[in-house]
PDB file of N, CA and C in Angstrom:
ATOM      1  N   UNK A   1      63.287-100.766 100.681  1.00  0.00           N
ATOM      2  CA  UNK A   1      63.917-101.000 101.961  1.00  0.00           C
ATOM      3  C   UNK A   1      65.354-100.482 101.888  1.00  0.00           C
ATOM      4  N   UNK A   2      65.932 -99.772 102.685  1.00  0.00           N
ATOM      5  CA  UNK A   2      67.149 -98.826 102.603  1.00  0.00           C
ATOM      6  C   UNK A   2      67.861-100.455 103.098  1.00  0.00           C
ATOM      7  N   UNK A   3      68.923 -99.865 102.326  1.00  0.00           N
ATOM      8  CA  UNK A   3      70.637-101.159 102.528  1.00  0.00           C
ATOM      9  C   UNK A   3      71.264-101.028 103.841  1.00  0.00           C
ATOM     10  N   UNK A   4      71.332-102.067 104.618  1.00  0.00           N
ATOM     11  CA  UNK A   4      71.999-101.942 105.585  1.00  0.00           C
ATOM     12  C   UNK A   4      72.838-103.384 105.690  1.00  0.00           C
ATOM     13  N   UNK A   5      73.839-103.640 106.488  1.00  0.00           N
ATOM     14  CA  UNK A   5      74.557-104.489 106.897  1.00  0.00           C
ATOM     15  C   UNK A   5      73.887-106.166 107.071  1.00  0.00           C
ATOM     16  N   UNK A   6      72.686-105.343 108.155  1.00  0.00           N
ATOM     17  CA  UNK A   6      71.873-106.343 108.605  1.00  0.00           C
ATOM     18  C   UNK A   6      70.875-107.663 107.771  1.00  0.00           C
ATOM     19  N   UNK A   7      70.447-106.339 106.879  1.00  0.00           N
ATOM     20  CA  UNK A   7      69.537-106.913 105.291  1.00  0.00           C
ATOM     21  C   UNK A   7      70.443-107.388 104.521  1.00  0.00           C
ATOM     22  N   UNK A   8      71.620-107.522 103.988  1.00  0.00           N
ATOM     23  CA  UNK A   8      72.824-108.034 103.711  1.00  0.00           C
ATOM     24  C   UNK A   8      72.941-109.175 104.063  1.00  0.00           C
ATOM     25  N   UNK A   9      73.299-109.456 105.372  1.00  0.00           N
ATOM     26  CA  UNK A   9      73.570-110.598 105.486  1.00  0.00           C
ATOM     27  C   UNK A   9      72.530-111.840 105.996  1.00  0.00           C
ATOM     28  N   UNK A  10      71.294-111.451 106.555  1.00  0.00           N
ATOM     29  CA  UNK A  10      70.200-111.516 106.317  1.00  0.00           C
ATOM     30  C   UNK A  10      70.325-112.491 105.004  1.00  0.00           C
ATOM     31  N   UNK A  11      69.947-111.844 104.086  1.00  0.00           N
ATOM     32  CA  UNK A  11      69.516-112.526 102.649  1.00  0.00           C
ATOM     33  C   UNK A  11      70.948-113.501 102.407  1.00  0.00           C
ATOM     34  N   UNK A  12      71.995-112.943 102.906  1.00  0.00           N
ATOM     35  CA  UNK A  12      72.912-113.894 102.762  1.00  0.00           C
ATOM     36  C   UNK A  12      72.930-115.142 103.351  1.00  0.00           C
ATOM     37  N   UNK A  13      71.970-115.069 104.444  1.00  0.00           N
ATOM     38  CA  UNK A  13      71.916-116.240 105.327  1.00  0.00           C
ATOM     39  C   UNK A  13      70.671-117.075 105.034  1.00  0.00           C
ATOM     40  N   UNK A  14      69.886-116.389 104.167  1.00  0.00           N
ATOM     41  CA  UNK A  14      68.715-117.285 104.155  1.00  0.00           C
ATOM     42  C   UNK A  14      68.787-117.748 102.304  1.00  0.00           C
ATOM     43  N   UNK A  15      69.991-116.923 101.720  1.00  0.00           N
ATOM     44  CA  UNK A  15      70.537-117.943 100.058  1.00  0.00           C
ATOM     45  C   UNK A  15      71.138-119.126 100.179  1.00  0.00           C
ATOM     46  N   UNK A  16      72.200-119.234 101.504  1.00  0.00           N
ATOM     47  CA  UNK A  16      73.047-120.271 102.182  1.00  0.00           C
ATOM     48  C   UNK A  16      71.946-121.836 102.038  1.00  0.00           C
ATOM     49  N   UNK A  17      70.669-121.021 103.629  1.00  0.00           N
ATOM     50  CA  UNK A  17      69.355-122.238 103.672  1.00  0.00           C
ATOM     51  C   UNK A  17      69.327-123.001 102.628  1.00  0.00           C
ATOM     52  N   UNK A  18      68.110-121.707 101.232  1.00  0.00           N
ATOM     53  CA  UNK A  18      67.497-122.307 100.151  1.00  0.00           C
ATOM     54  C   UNK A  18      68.684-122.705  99.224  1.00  0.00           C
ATOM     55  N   UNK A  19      69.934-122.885  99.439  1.00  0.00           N
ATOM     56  CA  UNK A  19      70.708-123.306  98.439  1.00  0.00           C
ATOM     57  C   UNK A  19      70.611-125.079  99.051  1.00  0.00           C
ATOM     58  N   UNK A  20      71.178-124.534 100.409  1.00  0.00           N
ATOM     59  CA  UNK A  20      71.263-126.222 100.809  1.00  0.00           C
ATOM     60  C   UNK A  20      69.831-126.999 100.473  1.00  0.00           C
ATOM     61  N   UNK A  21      68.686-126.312 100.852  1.00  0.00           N
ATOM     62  CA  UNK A  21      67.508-127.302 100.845  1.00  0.00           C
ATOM     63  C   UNK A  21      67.350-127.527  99.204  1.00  0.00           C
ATOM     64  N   UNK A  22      67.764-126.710  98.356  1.00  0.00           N
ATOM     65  CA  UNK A  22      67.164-126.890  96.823  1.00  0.00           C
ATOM     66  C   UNK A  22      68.340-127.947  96.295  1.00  0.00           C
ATOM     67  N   UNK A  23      69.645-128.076  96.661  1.00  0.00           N
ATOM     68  CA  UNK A  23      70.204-129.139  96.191  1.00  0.00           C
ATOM     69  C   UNK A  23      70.050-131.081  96.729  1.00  0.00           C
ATOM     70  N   UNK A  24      69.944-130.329  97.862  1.00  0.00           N
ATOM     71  CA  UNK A  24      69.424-131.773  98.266  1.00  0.00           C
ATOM     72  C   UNK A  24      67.589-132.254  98.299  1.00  0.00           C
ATOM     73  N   UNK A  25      66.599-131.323  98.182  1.00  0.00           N
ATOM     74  CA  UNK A  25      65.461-131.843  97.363  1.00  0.00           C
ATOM     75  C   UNK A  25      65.812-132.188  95.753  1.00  0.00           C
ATOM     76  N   UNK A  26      66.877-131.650  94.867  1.00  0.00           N
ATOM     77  CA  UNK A  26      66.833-132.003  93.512  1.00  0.00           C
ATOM     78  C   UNK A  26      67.573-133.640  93.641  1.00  0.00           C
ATOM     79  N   UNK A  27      68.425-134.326  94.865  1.00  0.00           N
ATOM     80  CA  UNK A  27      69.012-135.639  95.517  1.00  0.00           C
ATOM     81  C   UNK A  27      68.072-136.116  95.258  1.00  0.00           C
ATOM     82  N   UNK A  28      67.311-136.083  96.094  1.00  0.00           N
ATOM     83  CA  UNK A  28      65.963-136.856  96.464  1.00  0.00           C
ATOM     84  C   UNK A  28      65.049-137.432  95.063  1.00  0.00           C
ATOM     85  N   UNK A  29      65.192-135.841  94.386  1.00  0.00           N
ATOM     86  CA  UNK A  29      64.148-136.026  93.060  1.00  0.00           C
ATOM     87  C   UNK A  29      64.756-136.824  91.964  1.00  0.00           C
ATOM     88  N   UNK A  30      66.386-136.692  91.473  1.00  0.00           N
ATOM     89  CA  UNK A  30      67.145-137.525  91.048  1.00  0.00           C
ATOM     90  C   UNK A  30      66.809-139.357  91.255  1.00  0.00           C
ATOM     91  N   UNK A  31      66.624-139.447  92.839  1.00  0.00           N
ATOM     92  CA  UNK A  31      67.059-140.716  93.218  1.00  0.00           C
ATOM     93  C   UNK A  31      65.829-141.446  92.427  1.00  0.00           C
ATOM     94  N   UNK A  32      64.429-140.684  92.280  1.00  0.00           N
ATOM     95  CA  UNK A  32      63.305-141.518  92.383  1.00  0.00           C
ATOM     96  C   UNK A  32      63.353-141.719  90.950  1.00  0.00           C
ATOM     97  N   UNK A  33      63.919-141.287  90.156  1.00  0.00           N
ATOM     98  CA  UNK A  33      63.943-141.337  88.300  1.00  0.00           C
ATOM     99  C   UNK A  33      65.842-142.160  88.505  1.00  0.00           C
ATOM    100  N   UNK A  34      66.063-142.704  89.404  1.00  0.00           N
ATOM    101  CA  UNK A  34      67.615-143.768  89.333  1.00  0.00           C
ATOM    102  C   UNK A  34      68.410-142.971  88.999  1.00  0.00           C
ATOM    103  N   UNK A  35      68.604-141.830  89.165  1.00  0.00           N
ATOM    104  CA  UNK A  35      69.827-140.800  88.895  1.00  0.00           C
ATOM    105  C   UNK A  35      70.828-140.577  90.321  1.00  0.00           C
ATOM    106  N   UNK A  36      71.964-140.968  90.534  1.00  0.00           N
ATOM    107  CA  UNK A  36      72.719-140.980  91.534  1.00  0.00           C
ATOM    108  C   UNK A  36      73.430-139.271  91.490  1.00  0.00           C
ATOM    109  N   UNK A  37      73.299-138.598  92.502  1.00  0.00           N
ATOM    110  CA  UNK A  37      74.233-137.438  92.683  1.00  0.00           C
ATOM    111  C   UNK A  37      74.467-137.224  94.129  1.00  0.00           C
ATOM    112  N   UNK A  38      75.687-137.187  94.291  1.00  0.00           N
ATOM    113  CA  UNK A  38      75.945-136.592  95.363  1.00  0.00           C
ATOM    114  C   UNK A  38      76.897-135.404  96.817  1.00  0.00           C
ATOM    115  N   UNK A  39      76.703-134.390  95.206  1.00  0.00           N
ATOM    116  CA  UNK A  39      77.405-132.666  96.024  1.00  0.00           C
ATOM    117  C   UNK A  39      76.442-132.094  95.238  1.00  0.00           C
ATOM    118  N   UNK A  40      76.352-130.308  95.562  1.00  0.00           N
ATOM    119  CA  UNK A  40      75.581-129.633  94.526  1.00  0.00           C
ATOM    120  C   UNK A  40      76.056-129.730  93.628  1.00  0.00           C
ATOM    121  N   UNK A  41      77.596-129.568  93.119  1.00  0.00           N
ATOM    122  CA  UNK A  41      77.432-129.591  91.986  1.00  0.00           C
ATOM    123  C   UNK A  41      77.161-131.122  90.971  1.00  0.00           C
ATOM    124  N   UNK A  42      77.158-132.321  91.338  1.00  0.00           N
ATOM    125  CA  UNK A  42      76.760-133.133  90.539  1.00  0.00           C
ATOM    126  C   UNK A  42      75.069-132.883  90.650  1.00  0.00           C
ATOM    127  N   UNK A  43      74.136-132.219  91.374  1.00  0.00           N
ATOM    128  CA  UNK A  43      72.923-132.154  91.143  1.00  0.00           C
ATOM    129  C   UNK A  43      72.280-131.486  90.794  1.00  0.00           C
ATOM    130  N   UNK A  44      73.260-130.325  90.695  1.00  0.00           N
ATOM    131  CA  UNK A  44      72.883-129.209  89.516  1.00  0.00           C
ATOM    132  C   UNK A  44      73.046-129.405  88.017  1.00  0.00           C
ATOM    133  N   UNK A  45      74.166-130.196  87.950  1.00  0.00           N
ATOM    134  CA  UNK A  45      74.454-130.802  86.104  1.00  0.00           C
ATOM    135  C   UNK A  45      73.169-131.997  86.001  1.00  0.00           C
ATOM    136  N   UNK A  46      72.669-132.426  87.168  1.00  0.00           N
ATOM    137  CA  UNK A  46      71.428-133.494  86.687  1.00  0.00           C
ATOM    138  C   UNK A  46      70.493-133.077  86.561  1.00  0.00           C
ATOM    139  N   UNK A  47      70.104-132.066  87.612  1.00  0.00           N
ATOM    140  CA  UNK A  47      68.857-131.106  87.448  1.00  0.00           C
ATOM    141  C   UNK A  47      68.472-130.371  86.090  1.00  0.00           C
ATOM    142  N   UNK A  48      69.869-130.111  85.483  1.00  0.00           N
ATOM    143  CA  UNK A  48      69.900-129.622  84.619  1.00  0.00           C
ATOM    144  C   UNK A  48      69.639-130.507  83.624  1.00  0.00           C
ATOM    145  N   UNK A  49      70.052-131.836  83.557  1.00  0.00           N
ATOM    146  CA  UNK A  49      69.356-132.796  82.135  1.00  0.00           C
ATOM    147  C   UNK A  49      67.948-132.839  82.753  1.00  0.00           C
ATOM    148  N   UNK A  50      67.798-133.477  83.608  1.00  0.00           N
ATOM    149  CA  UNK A  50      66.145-133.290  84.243  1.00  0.00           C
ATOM    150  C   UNK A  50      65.606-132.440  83.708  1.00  0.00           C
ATOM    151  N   UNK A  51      65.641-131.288  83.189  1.00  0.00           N
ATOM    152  CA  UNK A  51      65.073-130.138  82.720  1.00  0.00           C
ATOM    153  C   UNK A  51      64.583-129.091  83.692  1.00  0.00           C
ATOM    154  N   UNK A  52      65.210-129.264  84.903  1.00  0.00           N
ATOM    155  CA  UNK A  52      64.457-128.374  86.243  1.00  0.00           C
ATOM    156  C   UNK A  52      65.469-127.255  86.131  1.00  0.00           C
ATOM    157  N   UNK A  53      66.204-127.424  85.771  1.00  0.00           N
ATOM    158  CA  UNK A  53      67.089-125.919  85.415  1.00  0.00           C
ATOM    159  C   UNK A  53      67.636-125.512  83.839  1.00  0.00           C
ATOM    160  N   UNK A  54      67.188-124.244  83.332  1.00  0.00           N
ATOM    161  CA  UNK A  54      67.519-124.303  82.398  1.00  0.00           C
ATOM    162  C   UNK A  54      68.942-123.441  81.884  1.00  0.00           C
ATOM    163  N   UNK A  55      69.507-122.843  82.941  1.00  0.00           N
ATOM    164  CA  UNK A  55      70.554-122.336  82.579  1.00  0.00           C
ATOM    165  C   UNK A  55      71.932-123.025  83.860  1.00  0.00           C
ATOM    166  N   UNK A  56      72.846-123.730  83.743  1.00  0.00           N
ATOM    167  CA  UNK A  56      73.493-124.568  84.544  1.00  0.00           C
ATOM    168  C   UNK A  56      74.411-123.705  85.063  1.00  0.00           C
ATOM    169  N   UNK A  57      74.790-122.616  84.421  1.00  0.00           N
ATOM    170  CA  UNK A  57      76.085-122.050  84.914  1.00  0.00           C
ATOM    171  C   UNK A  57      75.372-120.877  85.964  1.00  0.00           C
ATOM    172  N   UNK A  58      74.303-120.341  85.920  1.00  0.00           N
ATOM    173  CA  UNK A  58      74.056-119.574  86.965  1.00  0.00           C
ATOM    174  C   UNK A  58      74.245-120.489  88.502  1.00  0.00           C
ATOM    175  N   UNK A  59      73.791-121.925  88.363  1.00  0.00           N
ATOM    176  CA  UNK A  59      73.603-122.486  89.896  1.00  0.00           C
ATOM    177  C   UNK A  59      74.895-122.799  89.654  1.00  0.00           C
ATOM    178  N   UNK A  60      75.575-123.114  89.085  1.00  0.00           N
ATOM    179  CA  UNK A  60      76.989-123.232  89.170  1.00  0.00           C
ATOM    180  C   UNK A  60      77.672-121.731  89.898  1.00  0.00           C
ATOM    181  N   UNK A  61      77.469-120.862  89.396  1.00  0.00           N
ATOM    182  CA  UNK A  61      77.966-119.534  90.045  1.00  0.00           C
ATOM    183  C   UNK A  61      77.259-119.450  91.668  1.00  0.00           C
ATOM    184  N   UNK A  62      76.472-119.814  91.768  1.00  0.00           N
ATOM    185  CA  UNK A  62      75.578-120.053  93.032  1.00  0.00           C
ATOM    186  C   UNK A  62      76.136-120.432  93.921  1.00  0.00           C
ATOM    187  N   UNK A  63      77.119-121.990  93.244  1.00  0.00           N
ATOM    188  CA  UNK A  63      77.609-122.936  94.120  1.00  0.00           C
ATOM    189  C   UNK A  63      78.768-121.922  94.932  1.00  0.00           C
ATOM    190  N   UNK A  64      79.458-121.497  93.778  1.00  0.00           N
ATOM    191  CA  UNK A  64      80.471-120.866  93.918  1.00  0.00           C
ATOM    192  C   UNK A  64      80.273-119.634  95.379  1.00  0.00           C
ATOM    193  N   UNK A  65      79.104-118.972  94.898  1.00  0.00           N
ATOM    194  CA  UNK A  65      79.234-118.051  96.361  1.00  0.00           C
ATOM    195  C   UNK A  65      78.508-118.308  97.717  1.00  0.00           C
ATOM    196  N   UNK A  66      77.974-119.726  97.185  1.00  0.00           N
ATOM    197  CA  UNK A  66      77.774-120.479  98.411  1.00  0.00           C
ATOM    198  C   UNK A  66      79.535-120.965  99.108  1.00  0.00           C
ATOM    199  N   UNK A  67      79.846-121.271  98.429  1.00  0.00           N
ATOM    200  CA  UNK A  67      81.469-121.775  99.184  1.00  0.00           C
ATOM    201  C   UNK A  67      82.231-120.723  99.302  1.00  0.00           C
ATOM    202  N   UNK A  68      81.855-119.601  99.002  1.00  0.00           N
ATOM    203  CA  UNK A  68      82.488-117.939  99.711  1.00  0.00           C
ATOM    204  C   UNK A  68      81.751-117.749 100.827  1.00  0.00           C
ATOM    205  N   UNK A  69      80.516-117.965 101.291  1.00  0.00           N
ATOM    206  CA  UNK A  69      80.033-117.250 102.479  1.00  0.00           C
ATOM    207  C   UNK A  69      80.449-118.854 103.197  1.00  0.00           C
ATOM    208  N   UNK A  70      80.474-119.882 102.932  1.00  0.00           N
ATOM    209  CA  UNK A  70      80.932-120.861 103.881  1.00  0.00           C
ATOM    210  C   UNK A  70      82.344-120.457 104.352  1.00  0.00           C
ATOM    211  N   UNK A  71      83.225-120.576 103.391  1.00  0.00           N
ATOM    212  CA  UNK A  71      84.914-120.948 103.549  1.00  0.00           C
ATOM    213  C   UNK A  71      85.639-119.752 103.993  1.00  0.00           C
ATOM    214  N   UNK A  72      84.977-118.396 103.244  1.00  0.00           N
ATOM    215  CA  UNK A  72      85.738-117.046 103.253  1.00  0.00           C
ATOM    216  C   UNK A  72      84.575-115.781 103.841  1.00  0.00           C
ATOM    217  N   UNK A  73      84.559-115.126 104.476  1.00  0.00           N
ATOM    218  CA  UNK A  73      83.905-114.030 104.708  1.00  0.00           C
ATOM    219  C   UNK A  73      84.816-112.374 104.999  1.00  0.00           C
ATOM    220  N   UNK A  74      84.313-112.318 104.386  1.00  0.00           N
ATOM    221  CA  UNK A  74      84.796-110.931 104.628  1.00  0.00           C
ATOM    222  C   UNK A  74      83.797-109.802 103.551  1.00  0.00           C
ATOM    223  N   UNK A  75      83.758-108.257 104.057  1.00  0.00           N
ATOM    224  CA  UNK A  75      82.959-107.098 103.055  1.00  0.00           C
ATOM    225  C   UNK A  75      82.601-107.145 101.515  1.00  0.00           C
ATOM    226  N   UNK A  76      84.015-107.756 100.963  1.00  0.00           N
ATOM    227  CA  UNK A  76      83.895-107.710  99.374  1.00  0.00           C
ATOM    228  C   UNK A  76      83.545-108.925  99.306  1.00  0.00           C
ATOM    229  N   UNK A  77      83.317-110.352  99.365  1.00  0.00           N
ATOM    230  CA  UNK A  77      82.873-111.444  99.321  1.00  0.00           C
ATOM    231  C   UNK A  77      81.310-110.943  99.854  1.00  0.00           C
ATOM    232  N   UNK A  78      81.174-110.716 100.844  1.00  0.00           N
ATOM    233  CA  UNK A  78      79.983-110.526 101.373  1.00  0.00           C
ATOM    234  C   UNK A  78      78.664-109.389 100.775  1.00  0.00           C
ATOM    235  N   UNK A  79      79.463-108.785  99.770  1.00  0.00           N
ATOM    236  CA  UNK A  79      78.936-107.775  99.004  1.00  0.00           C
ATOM    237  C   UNK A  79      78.743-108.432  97.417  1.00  0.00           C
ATOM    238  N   UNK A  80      79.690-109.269  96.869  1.00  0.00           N
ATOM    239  CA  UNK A  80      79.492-110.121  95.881  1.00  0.00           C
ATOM    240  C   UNK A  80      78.406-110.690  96.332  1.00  0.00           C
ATOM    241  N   UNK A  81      78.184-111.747  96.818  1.00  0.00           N
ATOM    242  CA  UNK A  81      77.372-112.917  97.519  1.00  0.00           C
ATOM    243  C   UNK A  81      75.846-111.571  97.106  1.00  0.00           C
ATOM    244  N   UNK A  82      75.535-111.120  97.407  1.00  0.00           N
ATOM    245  CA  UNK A  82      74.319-109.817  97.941  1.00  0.00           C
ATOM    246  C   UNK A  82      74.363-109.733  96.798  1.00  0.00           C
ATOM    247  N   UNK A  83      75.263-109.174  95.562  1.00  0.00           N
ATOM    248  CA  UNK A  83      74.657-108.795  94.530  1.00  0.00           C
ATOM    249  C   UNK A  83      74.141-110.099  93.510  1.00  0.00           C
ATOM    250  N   UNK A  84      74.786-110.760  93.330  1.00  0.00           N
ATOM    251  CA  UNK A  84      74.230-111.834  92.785  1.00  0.00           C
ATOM    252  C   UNK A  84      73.313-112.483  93.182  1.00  0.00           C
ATOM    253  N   UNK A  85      73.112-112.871  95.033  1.00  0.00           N
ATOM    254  CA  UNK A  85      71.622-113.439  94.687  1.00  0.00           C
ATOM    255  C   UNK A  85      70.152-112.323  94.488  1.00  0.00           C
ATOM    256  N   UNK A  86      70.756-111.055  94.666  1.00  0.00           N
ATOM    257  CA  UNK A  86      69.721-109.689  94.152  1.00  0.00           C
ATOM    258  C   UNK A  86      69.594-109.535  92.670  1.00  0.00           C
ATOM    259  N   UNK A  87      70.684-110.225  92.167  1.00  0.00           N
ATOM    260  CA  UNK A  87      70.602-109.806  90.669  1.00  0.00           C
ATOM    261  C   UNK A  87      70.295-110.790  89.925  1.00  0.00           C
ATOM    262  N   UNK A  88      70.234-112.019  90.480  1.00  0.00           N
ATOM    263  CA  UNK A  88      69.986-113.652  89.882  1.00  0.00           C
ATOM    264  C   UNK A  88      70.034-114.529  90.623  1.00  0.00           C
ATOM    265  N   UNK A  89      70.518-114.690  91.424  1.00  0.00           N
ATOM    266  CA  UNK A  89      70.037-115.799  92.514  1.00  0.00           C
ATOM    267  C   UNK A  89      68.648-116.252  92.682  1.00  0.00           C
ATOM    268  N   UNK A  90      67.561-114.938  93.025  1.00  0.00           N
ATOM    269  CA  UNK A  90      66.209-114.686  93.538  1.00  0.00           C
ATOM    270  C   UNK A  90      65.715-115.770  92.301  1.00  0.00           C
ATOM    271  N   UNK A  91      65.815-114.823  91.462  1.00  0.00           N
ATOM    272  CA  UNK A  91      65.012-115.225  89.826  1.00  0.00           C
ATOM    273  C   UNK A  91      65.379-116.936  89.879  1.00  0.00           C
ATOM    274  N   UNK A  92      66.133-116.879  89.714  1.00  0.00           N
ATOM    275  CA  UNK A  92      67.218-118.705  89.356  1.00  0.00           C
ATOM    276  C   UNK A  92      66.378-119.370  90.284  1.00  0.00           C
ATOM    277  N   UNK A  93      66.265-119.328  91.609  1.00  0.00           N
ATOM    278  CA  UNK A  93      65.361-120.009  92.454  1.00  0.00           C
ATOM    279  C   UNK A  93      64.321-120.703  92.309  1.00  0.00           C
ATOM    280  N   UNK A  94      63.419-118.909  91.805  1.00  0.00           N
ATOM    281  CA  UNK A  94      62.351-118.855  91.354  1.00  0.00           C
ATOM    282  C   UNK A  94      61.226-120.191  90.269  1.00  0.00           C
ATOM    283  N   UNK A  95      62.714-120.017  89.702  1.00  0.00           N
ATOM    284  CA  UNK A  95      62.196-120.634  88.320  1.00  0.00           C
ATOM    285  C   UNK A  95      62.138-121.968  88.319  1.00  0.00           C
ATOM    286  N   UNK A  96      63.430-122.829  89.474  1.00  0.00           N
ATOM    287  CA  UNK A  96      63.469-123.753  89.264  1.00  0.00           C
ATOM    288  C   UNK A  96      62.545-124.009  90.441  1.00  0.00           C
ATOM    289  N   UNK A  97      61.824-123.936  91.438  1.00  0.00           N
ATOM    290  CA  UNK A  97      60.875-123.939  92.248  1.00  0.00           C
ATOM    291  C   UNK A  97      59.491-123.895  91.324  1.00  0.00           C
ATOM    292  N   UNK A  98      59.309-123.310  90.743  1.00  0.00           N
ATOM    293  CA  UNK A  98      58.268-123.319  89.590  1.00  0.00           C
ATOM    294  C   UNK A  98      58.653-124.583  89.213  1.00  0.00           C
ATOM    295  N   UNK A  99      59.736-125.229  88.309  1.00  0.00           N
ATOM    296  CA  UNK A  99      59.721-126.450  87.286  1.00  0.00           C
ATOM    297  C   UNK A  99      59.253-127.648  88.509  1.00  0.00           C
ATOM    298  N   UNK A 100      60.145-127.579  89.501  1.00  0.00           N
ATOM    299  CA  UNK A 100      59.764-128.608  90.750  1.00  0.00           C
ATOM    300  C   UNK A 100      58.126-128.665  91.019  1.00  0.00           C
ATOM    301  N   UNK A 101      57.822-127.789  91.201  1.00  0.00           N
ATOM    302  CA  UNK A 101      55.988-127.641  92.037  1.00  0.00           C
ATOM    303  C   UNK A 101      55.712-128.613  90.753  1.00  0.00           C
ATOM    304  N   UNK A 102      56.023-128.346  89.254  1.00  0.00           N
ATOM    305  CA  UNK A 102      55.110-128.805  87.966  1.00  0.00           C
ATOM    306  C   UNK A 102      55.639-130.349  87.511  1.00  0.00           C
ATOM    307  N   UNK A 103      56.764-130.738  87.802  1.00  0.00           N
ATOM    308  CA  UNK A 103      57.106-132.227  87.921  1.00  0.00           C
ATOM    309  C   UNK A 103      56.545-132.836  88.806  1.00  0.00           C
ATOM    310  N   UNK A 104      55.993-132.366  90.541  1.00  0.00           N
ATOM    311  CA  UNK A 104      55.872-133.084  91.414  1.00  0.00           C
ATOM    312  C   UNK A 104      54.115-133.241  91.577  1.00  0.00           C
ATOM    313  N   UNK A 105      53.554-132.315  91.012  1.00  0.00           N
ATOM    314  CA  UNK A 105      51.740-132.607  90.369  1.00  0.00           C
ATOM    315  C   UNK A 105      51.591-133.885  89.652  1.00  0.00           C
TER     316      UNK A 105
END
C-alpha cells in the first residue's frame, strides 16, 4: 500500500483506540487477581509481572507516543508515532493479545 498522509494517520488513530482499550482491559484483568492499577503506565508494569507482557519498556515507549499524538501533533511527532507502531507497536500488541486470549481460556 503506497504511504500517504491519510494511511498515517489512520493507523495513528486506530494505535491511540487499541492503546486505550488494551490498558484498560489489562485494569479489569488486574482487578480480578486483587491487583490495583490505575494509568497505563501502572498497568503496564503489572501486566508485566502478570506475565502478559514480556518486554515493559516497549509499552512504556507506547505510552510515550500515545501522549505525543494526544498532547503534541505536528509532521515529525506524527511520523515518529507511524514508525514505531510499524516497527513495534503492531508486533507488541500482537503478542500481548495472544498472552490475554490464553489467560482468559
Amino acid at each position: 500500500m503506497p504511504y500517504d498522509e491519510i494511511v498515517r494517520d489512520s493507523i495513528i488513530k486506530r494505535f491511540e483506540l487499541v492503546f486505550e482499550l488494551l490498558w484498560k482491559l489489562i485494569k479489569k484483568l488486574a482487578a480480578e487477581e486483587n491487583l490495583e492499577c490505575y494509568s497505563p503506565k501502572s498497568c503496564f508494569k503489572i501486566a508485566y509481572q502478570m506475565k502478559l507482557i514480556e518486554d515493559e519498556e516497549i509499552f512504556l515507549d507506547m505510552l510515550e507516543c500515545r501522549n505525543l499524538t494526544v498532547h503534541t501533533y505536528d509532521e515529525y511527532d506524527a511520523e515518529r508515532v507511524y514508525q514505531f507502531v510499524r516497527d513495534k507497536g503492531i508486533f507488541a500488541f500482537k503478542k500481548v493479545i495472544q498472552k490475554i486470549e490464553e489467560k482468559i481460556k
